[in-house]
C-alpha atoms as a PDB file:
ATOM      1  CA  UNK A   1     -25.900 -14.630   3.709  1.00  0.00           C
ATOM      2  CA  UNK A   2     -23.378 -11.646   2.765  1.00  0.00           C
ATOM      3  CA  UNK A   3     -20.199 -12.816   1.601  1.00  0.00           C
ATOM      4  CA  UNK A   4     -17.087 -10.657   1.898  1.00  0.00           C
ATOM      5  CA  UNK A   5     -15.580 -10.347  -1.857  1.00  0.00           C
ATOM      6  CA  UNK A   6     -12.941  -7.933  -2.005  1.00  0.00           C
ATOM      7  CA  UNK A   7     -10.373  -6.554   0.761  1.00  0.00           C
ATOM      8  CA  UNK A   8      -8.266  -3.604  -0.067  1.00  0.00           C
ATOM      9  CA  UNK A   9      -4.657  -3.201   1.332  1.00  0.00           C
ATOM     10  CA  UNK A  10      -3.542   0.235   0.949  1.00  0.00           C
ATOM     11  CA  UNK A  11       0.981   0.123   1.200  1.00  0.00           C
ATOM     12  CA  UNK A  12       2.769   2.938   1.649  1.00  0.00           C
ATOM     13  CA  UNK A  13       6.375   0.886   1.007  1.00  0.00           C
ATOM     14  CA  UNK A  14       7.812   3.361   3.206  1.00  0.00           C
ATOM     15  CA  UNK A  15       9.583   0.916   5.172  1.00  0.00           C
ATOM     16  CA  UNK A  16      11.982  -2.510   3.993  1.00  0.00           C
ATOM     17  CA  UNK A  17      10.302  -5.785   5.000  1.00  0.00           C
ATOM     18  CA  UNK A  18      12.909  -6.391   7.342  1.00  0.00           C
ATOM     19  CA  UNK A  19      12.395  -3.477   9.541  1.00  0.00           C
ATOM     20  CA  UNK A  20      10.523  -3.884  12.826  1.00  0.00           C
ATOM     21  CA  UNK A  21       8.335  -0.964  12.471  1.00  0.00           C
ATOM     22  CA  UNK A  22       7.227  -1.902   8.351  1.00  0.00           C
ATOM     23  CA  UNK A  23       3.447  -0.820   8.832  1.00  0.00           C
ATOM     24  CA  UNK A  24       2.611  -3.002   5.311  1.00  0.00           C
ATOM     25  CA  UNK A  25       3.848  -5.894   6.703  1.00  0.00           C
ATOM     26  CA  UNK A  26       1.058  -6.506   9.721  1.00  0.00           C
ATOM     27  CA  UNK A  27      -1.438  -5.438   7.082  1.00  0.00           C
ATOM     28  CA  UNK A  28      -0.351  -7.551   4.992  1.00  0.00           C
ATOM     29  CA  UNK A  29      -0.769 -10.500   7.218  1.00  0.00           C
ATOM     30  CA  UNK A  30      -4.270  -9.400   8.655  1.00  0.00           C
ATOM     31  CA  UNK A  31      -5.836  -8.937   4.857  1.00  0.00           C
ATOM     32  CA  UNK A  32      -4.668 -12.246   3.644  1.00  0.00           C
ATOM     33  CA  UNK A  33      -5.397 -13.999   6.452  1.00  0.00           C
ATOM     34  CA  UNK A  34      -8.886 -12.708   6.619  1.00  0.00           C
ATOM     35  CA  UNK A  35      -9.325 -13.450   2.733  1.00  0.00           C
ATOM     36  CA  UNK A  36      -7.842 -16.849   2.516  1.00  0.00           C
ATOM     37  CA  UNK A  37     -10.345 -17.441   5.666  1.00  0.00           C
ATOM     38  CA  UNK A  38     -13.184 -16.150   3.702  1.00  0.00           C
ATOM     39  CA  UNK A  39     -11.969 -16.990   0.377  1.00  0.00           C
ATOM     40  CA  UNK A  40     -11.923 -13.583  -0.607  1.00  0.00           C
ATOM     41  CA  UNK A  41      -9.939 -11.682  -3.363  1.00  0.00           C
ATOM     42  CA  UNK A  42      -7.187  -8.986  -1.832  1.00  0.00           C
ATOM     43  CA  UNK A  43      -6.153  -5.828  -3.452  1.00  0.00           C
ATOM     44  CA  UNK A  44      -3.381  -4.761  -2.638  1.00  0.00           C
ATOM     45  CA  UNK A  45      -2.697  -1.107  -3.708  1.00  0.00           C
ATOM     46  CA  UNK A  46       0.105   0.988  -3.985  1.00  0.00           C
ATOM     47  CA  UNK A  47      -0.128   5.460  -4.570  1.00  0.00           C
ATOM     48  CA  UNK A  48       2.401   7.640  -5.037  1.00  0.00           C
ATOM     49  CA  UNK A  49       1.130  10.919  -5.764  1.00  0.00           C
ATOM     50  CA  UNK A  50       2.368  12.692  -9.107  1.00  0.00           C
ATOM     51  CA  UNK A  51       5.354  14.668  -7.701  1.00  0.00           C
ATOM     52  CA  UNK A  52       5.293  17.887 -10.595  1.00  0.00           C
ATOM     53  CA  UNK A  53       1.703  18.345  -9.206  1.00  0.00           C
ATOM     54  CA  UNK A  54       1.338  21.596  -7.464  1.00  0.00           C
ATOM     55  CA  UNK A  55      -0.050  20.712  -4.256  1.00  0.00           C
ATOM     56  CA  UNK A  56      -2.466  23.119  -2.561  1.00  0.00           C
ATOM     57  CA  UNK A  57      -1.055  26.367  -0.378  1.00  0.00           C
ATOM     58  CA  UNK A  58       2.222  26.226  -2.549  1.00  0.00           C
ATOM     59  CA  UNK A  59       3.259  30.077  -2.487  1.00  0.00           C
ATOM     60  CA  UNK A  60       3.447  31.896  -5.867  1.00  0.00           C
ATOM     61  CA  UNK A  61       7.100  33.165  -5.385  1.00  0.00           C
ATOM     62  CA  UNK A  62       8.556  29.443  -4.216  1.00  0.00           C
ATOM     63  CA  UNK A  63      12.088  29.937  -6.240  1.00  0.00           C
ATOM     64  CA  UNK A  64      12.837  27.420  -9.002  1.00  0.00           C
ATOM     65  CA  UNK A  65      16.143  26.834  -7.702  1.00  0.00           C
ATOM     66  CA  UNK A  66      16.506  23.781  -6.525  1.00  0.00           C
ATOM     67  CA  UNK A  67      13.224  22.521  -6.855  1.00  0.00           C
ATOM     68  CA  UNK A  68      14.271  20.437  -9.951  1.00  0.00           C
ATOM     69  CA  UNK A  69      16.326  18.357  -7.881  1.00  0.00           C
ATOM     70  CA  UNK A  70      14.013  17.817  -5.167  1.00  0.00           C
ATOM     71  CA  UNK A  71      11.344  16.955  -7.542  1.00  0.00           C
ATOM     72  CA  UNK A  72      13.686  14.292  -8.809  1.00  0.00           C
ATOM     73  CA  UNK A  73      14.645  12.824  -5.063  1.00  0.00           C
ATOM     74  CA  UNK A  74      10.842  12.811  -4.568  1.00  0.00           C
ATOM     75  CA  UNK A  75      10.209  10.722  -8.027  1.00  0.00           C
ATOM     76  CA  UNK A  76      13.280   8.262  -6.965  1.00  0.00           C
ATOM     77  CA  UNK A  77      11.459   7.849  -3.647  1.00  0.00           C
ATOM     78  CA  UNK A  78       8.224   6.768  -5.029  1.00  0.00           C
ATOM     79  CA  UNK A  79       9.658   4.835  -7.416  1.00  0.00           C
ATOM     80  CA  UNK A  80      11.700   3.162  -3.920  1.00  0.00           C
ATOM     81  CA  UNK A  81       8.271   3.056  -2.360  1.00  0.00           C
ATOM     82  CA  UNK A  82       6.434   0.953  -4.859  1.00  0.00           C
ATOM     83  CA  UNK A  83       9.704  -1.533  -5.234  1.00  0.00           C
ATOM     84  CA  UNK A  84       9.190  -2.138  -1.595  1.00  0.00           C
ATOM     85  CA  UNK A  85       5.310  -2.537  -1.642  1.00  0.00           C
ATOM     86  CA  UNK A  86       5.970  -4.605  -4.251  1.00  0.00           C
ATOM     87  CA  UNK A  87       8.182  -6.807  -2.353  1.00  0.00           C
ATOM     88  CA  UNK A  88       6.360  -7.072   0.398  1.00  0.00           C
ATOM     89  CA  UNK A  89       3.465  -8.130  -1.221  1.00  0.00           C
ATOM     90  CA  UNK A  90       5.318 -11.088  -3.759  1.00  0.00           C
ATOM     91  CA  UNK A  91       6.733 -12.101   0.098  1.00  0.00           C
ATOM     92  CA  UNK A  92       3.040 -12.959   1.314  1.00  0.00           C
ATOM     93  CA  UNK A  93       1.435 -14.338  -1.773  1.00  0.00           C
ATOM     94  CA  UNK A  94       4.712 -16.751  -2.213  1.00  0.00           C
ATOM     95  CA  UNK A  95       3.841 -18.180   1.243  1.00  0.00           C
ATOM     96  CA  UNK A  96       7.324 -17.186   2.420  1.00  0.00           C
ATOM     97  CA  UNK A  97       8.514 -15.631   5.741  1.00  0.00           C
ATOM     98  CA  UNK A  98       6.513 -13.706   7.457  1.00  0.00           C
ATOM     99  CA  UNK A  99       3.353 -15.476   6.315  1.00  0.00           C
ATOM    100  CA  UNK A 100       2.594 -18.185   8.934  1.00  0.00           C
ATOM    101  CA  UNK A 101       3.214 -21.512   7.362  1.00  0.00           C
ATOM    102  CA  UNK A 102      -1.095 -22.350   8.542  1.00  0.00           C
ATOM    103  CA  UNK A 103      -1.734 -19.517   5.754  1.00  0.00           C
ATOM    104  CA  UNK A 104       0.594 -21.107   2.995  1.00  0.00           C
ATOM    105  CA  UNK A 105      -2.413 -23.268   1.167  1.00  0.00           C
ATOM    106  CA  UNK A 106      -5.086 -20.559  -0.241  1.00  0.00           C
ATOM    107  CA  UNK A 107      -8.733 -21.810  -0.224  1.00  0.00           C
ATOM    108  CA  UNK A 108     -10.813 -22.243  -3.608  1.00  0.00           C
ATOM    109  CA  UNK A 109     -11.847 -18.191  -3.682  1.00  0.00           C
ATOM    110  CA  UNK A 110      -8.632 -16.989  -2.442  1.00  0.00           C
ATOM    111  CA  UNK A 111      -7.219 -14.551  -4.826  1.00  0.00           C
ATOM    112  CA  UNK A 112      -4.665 -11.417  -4.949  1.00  0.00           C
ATOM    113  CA  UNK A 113      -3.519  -8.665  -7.100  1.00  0.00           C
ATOM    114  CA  UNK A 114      -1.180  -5.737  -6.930  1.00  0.00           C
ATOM    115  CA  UNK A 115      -2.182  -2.512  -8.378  1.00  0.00           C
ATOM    116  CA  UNK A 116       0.391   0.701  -8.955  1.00  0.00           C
ATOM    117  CA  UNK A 117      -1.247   3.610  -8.996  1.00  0.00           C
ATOM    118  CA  UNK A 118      -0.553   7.509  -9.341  1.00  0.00           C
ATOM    119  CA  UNK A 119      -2.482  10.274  -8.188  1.00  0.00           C
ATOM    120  CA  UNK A 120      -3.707  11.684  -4.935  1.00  0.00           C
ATOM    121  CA  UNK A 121      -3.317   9.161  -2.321  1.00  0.00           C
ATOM    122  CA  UNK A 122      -6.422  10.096  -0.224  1.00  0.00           C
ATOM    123  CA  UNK A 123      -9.030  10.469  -3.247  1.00  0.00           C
ATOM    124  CA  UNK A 124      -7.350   6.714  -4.940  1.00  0.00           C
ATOM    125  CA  UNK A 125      -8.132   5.137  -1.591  1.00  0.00           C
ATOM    126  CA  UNK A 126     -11.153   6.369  -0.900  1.00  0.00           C
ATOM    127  CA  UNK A 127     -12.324   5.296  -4.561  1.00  0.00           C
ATOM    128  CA  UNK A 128     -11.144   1.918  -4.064  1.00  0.00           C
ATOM    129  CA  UNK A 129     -11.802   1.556  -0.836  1.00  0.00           C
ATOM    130  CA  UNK A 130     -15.694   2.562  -1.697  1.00  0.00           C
ATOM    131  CA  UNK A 131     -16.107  -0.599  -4.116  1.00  0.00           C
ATOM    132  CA  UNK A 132     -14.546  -2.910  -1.297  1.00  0.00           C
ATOM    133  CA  UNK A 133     -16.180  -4.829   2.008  1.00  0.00           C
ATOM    134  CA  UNK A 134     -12.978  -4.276   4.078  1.00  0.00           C
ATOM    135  CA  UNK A 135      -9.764  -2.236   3.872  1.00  0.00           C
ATOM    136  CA  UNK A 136      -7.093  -3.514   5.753  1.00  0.00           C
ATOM    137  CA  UNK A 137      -4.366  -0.481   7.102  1.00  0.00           C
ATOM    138  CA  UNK A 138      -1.809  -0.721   9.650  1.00  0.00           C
ATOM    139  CA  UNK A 139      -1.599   2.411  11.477  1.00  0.00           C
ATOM    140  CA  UNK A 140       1.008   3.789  14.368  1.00  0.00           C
ATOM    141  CA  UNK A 141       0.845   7.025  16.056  1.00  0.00           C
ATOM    142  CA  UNK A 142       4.871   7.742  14.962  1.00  0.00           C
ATOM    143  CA  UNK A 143       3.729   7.459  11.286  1.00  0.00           C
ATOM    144  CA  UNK A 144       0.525   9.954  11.117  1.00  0.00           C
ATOM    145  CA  UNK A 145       2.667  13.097  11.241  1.00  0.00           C
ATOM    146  CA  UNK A 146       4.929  11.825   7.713  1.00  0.00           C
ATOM    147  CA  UNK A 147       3.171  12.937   4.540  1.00  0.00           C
END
């Protein structure tokens, strides 16, 4: 008989917990319902990618000025990212609102961690998600467009 071991739960912490469209929220809730079901351990992972990276089709004569500053804003938003995949997560495993109270009482195999990680968010999830039996994403059409 296969047993599921691992589910990954990629966040973006784009959005707070308490906003109707949070995407890591009903991912959240689908991955640890499945694992405590299953008594499965859940990964939750967080990726920011390393904003002084030069990215791919960046033109040679893009002008220092300025970009400083909006290499800082886009370090301040990861940073604002993670707190709020963070706090999503802690939310769930604490067996507080939103977790339905029938999911409150883990089962003997049920486990969860929270990993931080930097780098590119594609080739990170795709590592992890190789090494898992399920990966747990909540997707909307309104979100594929953001970077």
């Amino acid at each position: 008989m296969d047993v599921m071991r691992k589910i990954l739960i990629p966040l973006s912490g784009r959005y707070a917990p308490d906003d109707p469209e949070d995407l890591d929220i009903p991912a959240l809730q689908a991955g640890f319902t499945a694992a405590r079901s299953l008594d499965a351990h859940v990964e939750v992972i967080c990726v920011t990618e390393e904003p002084t990276k030069p990215k791919e089709g960046w033109a040679a004569w893009v002008p220092d000025y300025g970009l400083g500053d909006q290499i800082e804003r886009i370090k301040q938003e990861g940073k604002a990212r993670r707190r709020r995949a963070k706090a999503a997560y802690e939310t769930l495993r604490a067996g507080s609102d939103p977790l339905p109270a029938t999911l409150t009482a883990p089962g003997p195999g049920f486990s969860s961690s929270f990993v931080e990680q930097v780098g590119d968010i594609r080739e990170t999830v795709g590592m992890n998600g190789r090494v898992s039996d399920l990966i747990v994403i909540a997707s909307s059409e309104a979100r594929w467009a953001m970077p």
